[in-house]
N, C-alpha and C. Protein backbone atom coordinates (compact mmCIF):
# COMPACT_ATOMS: atom_id res chain seq x y z
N UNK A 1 1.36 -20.10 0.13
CA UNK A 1 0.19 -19.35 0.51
C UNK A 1 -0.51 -18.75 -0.71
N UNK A 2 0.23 -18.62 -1.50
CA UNK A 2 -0.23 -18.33 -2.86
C UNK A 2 -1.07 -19.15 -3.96
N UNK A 3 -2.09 -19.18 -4.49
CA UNK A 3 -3.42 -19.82 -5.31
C UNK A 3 -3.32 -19.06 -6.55
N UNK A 4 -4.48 -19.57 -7.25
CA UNK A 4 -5.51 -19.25 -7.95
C UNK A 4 -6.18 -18.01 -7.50
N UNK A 5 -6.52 -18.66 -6.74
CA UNK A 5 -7.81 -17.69 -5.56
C UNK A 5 -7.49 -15.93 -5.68
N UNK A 6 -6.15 -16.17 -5.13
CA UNK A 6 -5.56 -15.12 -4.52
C UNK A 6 -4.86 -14.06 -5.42
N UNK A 7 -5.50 -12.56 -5.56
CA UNK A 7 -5.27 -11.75 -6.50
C UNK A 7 -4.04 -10.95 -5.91
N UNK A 8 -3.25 -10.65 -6.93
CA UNK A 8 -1.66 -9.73 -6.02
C UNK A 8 -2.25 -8.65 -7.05
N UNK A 9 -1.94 -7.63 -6.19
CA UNK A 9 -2.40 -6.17 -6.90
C UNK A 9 -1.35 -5.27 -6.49
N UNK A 10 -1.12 -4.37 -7.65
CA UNK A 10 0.09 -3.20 -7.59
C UNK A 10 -0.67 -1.59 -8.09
N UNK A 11 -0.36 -0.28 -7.17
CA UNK A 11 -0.81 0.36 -8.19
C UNK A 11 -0.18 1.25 -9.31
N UNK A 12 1.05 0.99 -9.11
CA UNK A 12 1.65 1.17 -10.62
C UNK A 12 2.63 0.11 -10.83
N UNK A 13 2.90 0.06 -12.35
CA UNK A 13 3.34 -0.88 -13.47
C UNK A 13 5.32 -0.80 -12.51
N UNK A 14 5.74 -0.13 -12.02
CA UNK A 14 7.04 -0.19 -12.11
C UNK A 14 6.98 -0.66 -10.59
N UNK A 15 6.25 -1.03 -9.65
CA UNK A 15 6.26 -1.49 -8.47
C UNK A 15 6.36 -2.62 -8.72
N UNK A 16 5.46 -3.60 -9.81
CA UNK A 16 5.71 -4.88 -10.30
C UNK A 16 6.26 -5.17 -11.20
N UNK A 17 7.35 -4.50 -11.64
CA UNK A 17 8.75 -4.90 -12.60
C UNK A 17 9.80 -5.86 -12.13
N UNK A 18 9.37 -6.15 -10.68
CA UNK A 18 9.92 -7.69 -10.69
C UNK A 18 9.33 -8.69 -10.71
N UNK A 19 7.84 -8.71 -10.99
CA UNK A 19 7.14 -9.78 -10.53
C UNK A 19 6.40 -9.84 -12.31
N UNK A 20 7.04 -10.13 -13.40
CA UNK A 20 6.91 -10.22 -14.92
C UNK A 20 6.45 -11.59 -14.52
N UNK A 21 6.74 -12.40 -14.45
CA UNK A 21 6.60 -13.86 -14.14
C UNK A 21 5.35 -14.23 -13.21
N UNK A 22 4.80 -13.54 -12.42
CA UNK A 22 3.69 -13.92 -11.37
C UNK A 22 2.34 -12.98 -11.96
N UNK A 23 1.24 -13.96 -11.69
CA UNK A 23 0.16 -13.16 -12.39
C UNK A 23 -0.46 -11.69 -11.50
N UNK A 24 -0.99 -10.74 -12.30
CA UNK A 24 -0.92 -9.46 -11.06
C UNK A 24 -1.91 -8.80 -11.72
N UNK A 25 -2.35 -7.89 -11.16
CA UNK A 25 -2.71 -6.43 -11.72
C UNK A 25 -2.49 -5.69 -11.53
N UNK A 26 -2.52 -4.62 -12.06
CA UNK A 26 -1.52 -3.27 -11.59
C UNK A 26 -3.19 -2.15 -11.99
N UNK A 27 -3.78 -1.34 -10.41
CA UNK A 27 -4.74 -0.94 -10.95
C UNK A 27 -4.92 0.57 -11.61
N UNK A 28 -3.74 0.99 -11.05
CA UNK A 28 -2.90 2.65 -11.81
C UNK A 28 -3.30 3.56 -10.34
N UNK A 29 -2.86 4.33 -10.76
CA UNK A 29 -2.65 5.08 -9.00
C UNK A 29 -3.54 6.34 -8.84
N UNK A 30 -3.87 6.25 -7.76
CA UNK A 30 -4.83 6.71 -7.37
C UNK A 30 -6.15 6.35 -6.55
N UNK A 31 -6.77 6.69 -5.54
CA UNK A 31 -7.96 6.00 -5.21
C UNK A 31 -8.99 5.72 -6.28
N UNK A 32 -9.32 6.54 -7.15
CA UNK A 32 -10.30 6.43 -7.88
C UNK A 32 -10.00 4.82 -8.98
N UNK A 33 -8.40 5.19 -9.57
CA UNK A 33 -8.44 4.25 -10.38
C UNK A 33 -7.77 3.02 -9.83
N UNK A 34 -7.60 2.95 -8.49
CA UNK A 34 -7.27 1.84 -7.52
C UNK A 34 -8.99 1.03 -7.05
N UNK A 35 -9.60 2.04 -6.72
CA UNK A 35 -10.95 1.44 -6.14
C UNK A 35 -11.55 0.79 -7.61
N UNK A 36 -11.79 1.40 -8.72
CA UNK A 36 -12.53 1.15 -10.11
C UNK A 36 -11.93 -0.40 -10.73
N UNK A 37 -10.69 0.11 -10.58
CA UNK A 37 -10.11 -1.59 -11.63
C UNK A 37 -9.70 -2.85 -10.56
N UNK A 38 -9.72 -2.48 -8.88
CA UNK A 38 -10.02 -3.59 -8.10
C UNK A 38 -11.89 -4.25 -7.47
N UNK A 39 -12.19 -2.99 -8.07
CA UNK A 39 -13.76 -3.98 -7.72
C UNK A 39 -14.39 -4.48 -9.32
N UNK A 40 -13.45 -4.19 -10.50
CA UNK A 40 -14.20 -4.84 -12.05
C UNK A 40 -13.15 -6.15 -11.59
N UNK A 41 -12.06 -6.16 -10.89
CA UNK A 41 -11.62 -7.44 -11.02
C UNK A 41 -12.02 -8.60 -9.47
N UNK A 42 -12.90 -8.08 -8.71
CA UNK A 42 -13.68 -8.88 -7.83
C UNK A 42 -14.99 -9.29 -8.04
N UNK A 43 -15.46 -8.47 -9.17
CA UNK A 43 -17.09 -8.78 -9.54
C UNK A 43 -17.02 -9.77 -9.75
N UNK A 44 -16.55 -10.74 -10.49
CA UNK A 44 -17.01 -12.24 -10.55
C UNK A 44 -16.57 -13.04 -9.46
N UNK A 45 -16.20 -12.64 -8.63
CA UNK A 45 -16.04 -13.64 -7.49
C UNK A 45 -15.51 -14.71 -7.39
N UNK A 46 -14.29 -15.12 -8.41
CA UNK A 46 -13.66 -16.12 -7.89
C UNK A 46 -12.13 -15.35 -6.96
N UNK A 47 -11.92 -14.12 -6.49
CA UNK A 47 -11.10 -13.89 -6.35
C UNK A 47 -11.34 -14.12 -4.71
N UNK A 48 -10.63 -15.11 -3.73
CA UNK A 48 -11.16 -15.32 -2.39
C UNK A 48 -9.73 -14.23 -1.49
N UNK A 49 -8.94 -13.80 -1.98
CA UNK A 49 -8.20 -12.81 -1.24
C UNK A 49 -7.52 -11.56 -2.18
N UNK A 50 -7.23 -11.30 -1.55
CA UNK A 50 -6.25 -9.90 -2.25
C UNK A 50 -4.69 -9.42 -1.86
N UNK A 51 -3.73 -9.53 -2.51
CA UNK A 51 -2.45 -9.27 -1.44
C UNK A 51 -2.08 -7.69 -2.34
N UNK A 52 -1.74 -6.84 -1.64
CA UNK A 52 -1.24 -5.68 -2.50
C UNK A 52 0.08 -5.63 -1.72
N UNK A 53 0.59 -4.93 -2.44
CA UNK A 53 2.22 -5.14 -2.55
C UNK A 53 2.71 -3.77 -2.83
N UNK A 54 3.34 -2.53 -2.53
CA UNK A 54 3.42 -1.61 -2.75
C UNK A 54 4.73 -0.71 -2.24
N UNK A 55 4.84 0.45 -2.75
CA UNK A 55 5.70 1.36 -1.81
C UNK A 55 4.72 2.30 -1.60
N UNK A 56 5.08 3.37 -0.05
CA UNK A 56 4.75 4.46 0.70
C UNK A 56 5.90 4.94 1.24
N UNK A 57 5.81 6.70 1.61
CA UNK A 57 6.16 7.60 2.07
C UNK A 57 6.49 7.15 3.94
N UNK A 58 7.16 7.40 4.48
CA UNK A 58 7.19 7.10 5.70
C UNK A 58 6.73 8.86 6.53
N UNK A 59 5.82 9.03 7.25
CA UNK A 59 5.45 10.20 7.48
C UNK A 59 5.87 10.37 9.40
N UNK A 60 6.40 9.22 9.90
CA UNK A 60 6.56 8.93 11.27
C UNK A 60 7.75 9.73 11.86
N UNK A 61 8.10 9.93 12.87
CA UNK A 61 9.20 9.99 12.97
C UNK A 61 9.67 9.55 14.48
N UNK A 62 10.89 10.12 15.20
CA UNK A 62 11.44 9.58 16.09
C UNK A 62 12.01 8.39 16.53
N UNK A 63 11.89 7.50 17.58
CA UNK A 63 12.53 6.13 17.42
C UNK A 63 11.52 5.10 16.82
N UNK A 64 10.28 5.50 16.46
CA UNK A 64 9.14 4.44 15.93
C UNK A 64 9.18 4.62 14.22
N UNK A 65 9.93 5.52 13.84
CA UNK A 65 10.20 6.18 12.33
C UNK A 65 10.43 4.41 11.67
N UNK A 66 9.97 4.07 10.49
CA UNK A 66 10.65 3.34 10.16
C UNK A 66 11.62 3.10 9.05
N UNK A 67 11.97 1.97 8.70
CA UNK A 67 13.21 1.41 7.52
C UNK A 67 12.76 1.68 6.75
N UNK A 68 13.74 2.25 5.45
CA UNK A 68 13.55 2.08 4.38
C UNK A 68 13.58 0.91 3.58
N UNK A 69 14.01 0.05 4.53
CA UNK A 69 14.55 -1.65 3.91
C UNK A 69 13.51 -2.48 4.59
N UNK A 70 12.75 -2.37 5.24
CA UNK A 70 11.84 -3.10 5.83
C UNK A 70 10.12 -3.63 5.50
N UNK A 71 10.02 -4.34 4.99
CA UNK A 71 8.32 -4.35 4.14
C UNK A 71 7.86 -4.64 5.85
N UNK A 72 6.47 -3.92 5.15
CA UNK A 72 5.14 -3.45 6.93
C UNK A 72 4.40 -4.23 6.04
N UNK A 73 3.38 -4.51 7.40
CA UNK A 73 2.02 -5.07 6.86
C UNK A 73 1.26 -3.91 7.56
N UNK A 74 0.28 -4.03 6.56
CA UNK A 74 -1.01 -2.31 7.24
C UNK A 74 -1.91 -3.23 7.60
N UNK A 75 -2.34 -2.41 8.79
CA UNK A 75 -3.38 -2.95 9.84
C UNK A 75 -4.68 -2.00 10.24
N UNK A 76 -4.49 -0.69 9.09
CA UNK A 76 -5.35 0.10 9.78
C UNK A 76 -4.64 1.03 8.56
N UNK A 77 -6.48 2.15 7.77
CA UNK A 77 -6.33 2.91 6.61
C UNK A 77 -7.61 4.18 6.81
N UNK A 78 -6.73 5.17 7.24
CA UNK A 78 -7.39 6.24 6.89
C UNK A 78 -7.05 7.52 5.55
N UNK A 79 -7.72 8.19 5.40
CA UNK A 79 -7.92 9.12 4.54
C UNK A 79 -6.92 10.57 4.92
N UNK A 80 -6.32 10.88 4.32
CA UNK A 80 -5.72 12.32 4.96
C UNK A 80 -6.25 13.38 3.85
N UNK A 81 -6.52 13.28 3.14
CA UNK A 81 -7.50 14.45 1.84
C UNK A 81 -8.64 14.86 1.97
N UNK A 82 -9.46 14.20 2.84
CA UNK A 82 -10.74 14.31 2.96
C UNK A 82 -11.13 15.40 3.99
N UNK A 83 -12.25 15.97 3.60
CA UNK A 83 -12.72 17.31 5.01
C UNK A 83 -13.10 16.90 5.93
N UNK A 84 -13.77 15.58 5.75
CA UNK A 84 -14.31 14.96 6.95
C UNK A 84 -13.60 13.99 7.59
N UNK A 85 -14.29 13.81 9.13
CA UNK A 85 -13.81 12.19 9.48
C UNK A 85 -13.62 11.43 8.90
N UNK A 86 -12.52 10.46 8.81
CA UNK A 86 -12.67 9.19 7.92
C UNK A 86 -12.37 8.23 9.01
N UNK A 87 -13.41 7.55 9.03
CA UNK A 87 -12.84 6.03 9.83
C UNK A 87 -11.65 5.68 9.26
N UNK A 88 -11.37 4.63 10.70
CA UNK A 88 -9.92 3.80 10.08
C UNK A 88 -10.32 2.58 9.81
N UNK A 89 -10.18 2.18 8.73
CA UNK A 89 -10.37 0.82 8.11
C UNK A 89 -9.46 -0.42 8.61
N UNK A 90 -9.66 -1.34 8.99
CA UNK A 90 -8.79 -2.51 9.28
C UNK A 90 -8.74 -3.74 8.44
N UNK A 91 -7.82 -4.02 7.21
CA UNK A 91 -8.08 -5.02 6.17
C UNK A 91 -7.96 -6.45 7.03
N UNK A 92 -9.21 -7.16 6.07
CA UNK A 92 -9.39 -8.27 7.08
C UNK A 92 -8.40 -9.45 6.81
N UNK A 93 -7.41 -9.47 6.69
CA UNK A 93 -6.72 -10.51 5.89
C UNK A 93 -5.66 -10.87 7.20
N UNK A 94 -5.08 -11.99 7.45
CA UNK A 94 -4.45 -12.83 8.30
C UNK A 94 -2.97 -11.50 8.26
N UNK A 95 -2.69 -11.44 9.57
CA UNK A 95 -1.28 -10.26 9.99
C UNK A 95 -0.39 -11.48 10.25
N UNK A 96 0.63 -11.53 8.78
CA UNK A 96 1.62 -12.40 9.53
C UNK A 96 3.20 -11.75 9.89
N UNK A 97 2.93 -10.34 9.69
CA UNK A 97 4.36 -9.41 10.69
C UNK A 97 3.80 -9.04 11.94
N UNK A 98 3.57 -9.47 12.39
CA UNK A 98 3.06 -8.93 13.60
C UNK A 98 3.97 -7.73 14.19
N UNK A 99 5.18 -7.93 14.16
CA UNK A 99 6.40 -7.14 14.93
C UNK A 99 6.40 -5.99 13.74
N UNK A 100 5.66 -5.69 12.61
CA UNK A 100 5.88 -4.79 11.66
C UNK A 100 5.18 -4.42 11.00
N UNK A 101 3.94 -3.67 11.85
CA UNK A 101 2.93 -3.58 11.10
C UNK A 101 2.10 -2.05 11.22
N UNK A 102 1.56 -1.19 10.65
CA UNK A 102 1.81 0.22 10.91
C UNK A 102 0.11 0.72 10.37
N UNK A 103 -0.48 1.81 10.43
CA UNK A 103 -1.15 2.34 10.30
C UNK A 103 -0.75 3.27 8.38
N UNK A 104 -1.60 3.36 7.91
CA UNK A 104 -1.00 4.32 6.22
C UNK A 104 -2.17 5.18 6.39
N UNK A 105 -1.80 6.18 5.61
CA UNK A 105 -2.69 7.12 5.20
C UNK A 105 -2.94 7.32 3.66
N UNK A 106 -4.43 7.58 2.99
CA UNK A 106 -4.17 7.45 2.02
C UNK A 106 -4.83 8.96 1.39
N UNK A 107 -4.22 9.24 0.32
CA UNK A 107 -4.50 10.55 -0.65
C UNK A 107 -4.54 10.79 -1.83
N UNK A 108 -5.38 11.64 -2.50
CA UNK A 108 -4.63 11.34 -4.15
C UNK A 108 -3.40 12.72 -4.16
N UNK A 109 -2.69 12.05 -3.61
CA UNK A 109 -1.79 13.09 -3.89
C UNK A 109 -0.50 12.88 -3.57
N UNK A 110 0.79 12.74 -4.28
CA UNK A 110 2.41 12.45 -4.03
C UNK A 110 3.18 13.61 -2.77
N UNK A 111 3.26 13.34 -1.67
CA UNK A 111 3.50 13.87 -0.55
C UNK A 111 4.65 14.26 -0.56
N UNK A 112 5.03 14.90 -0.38
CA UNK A 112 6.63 15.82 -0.38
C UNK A 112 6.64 17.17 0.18
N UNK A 113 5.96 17.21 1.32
CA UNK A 113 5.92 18.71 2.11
C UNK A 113 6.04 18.13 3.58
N UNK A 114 6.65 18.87 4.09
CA UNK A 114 7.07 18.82 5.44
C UNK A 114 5.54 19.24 6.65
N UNK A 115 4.81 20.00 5.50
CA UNK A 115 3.45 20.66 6.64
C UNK A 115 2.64 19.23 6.21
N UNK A 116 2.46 18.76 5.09
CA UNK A 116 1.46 17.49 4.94
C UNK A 116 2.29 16.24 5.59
N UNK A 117 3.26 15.98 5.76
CA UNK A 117 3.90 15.08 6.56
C UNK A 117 3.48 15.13 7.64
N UNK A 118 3.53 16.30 8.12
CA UNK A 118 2.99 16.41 9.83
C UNK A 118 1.83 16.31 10.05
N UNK A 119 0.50 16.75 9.07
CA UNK A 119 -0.72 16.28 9.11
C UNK A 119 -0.93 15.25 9.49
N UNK A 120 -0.29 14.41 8.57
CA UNK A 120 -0.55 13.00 8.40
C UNK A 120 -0.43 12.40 8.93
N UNK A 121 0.94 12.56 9.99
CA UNK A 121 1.38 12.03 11.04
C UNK A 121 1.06 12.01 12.29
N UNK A 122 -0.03 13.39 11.99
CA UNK A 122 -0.79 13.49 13.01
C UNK A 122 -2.00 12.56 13.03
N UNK A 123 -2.51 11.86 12.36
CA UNK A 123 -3.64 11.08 12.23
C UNK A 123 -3.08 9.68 13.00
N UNK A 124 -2.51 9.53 13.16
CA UNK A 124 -1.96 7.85 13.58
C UNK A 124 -1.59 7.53 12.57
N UNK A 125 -0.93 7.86 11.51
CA UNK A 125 -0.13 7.19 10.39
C UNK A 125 1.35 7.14 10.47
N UNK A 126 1.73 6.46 9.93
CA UNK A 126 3.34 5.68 9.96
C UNK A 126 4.06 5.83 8.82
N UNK A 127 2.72 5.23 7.40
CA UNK A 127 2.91 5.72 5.92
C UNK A 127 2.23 6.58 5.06
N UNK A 128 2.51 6.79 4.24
CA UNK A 128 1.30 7.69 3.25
C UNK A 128 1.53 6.67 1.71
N UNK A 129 0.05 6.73 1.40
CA UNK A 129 0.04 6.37 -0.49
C UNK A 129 -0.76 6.85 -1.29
N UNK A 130 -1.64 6.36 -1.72
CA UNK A 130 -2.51 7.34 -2.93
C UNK A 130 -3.48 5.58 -3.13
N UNK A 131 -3.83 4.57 -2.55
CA UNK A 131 -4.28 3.56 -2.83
C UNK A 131 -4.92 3.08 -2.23
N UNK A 132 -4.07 2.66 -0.73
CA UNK A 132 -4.67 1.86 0.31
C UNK A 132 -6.17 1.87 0.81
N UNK A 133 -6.75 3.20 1.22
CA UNK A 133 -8.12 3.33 1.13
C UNK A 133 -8.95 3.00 0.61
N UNK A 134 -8.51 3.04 -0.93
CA UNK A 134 -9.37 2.65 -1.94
C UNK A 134 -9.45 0.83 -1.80
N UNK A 135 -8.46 0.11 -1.61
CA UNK A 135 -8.52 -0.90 -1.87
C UNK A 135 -9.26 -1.53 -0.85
N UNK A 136 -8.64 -1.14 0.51
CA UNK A 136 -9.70 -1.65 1.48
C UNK A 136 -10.90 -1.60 1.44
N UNK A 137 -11.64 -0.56 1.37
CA UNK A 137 -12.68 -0.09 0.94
C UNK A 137 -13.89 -1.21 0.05
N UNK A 138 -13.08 -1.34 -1.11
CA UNK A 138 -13.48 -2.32 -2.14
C UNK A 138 -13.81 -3.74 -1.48
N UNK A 139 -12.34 -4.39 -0.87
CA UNK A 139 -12.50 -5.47 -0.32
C UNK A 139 -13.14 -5.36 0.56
N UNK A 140 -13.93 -4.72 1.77
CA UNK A 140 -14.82 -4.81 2.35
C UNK A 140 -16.10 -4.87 2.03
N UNK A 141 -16.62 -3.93 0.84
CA UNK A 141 -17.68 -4.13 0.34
C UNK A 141 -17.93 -5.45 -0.55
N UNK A 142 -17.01 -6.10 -0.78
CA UNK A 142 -17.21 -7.31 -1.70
C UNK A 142 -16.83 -8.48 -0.75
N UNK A 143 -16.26 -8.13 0.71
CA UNK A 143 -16.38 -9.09 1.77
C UNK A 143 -14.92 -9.97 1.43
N UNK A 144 -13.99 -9.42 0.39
CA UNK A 144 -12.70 -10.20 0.27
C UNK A 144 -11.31 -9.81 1.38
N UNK A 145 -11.02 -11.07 2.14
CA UNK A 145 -10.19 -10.53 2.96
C UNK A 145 -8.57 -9.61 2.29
N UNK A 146 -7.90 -8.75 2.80
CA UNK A 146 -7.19 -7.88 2.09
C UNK A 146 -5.94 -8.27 2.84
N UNK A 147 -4.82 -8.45 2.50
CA UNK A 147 -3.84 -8.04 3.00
C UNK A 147 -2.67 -7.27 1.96
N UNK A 148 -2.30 -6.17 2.82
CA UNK A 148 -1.65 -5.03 2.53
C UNK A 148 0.04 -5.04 3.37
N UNK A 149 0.36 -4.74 2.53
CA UNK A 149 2.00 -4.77 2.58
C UNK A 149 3.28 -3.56 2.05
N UNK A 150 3.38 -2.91 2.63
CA UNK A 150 4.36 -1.90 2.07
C UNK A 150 5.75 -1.79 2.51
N UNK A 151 6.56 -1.58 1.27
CA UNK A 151 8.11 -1.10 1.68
C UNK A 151 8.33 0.09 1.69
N UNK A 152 8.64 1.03 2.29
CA UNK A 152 9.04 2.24 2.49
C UNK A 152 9.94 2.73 1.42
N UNK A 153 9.68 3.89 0.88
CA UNK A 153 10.83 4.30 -0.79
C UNK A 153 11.02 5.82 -0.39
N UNK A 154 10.64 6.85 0.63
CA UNK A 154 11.21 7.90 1.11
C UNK A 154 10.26 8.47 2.02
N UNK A 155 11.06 9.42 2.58
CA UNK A 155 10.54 9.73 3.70
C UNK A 155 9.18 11.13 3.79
N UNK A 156 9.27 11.20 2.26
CA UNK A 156 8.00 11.86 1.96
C UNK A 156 7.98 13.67 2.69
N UNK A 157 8.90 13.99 2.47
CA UNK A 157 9.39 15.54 3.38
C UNK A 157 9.95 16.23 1.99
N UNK A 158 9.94 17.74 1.90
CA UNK A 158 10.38 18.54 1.22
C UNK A 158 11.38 17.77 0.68
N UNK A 159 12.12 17.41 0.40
CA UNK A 159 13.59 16.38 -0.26
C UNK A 159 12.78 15.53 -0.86
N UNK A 160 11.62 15.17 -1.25
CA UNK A 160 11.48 13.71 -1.76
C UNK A 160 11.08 14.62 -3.06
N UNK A 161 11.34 13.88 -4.65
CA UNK A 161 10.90 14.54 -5.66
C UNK A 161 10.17 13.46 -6.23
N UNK A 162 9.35 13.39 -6.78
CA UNK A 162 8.62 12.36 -8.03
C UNK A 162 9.93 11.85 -8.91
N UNK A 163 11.09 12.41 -9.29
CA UNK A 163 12.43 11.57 -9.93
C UNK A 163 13.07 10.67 -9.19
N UNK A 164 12.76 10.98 -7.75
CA UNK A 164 13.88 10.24 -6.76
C UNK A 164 12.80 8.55 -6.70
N UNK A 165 11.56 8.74 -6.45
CA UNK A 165 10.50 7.91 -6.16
C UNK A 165 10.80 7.11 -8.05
N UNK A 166 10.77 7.98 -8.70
CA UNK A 166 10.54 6.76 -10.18
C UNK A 166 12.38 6.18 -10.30
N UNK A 167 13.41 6.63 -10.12
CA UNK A 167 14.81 5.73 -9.81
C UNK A 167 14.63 4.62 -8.37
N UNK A 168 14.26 5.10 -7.20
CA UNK A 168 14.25 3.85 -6.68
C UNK A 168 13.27 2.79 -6.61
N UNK A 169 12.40 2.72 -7.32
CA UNK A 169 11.10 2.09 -7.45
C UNK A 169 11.28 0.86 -7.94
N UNK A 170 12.45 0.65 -8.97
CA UNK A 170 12.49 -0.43 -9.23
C UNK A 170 13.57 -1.47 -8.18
N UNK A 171 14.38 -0.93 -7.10
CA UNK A 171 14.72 -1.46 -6.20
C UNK A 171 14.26 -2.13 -5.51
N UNK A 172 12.85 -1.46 -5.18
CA UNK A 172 11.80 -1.46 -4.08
C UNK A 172 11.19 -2.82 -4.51
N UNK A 173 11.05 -2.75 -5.88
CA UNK A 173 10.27 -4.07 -6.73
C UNK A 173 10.84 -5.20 -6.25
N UNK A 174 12.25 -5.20 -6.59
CA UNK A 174 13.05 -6.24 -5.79
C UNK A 174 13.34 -6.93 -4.67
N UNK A 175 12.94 -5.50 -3.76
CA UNK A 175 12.50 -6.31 -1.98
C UNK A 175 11.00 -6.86 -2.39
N UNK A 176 10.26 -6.49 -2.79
CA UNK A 176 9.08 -6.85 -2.80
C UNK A 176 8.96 -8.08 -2.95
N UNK A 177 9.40 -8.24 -4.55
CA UNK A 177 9.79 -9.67 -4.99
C UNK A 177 10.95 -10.50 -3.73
N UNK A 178 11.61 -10.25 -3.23
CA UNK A 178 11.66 -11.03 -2.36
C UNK A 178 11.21 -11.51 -0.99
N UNK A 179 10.24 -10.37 -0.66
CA UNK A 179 9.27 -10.66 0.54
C UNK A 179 8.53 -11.72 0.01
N UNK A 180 7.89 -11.03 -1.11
CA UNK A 180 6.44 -12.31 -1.62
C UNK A 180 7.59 -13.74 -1.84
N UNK A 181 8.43 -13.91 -2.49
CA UNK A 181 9.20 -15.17 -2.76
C UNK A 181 9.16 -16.24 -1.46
N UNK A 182 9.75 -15.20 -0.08
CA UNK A 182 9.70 -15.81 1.03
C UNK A 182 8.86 -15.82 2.00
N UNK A 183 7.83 -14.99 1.48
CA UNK A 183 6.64 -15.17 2.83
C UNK A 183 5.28 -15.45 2.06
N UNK A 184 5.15 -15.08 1.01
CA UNK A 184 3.67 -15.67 0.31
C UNK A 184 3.32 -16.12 -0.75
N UNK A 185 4.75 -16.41 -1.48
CA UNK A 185 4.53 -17.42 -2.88
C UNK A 185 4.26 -19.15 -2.22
């Protein structure tokens, strides 16, 4: 399933520390510098899809909570930072988990509070990141279909620290790299 065509995007460098070997970009984290270095790399237009590949916060809970071992496909991206409404975005790119596929929320901001968990969770979100918005966003305005993919790396509640997220990150790389190996290389 994998081309030329088809751009794999990360937004930080240690999410794609297994994928040294496959061509990528990594656009650095954040909406701002997620939206900026994925629409300088769609302006010329040979890029006909987009796959991002990532970890998020799991903000869900109860029996719909999900795995930490399980890569989602996102089907739907709203904003949790913003004062206003934010539509929910739906990336247009082919859903091939159907049985695993979740709503994210996106922020510039590393989530680790139990009151912003519940916000968030209150929106119809499942995950949280600091990207997804931005990227959809982009690919809609440039009309490139998106598909979005995340593995879960903590549960994003008072206990999660920015040390715990940079030690398992490169694990996470490794499911990653083996999702894409078996479902879209």
């Amino acid at each position: 399933m994998s081309d030329a065509s088809t751009l794999l995007v990360f937004a930080h460098r240690d999410e794609a520390s297994a994928f040294a070997d496959v061509p990528h970009l990594v656009t650095g984290v954040g909406k701002v510098q997620g939206a900026v270095s994925l629409a300088a790399a769609l302006a010329d237009g040979d890029v006909k899809r987009v796959v991002v590949l990532g970890t998020a916060g799991v903000v869900g809970d109860g029996e719909d909570r999900l795995s930490l071992e399980e890569v989602v496909q996102i089907t739907g991206v709203v904003q949790h930072d913003f004062s206003l409404p934010s539509p929910t975005l739906e990336p247009a790119g082919t859903v091939i988990l159907p049985e695993r596929t979740a709503t994210i929320a996106t922020g510039d901001v590393f989530v680790k509070d139990d009151a912003q968990r519940a916000h968030i969770s209150g929106l119809g979100a499942a995950l949280v990141d600091m990207e997804s918005y931005a990227y959809a966003s982009v690919c809609a305005k440039f009309d490139v279909p998106l598909q979005l993919f995340k593995i879960p790396s903590d549960f994003a509640d008072s206990s999660t620290t920015d040390e715990d997220w940079d030690t398992i990150v490169f694990r996470k790389s490794e499911q990653l790299r083996a999702f894409w190996d078996a479902q879209l290389a």
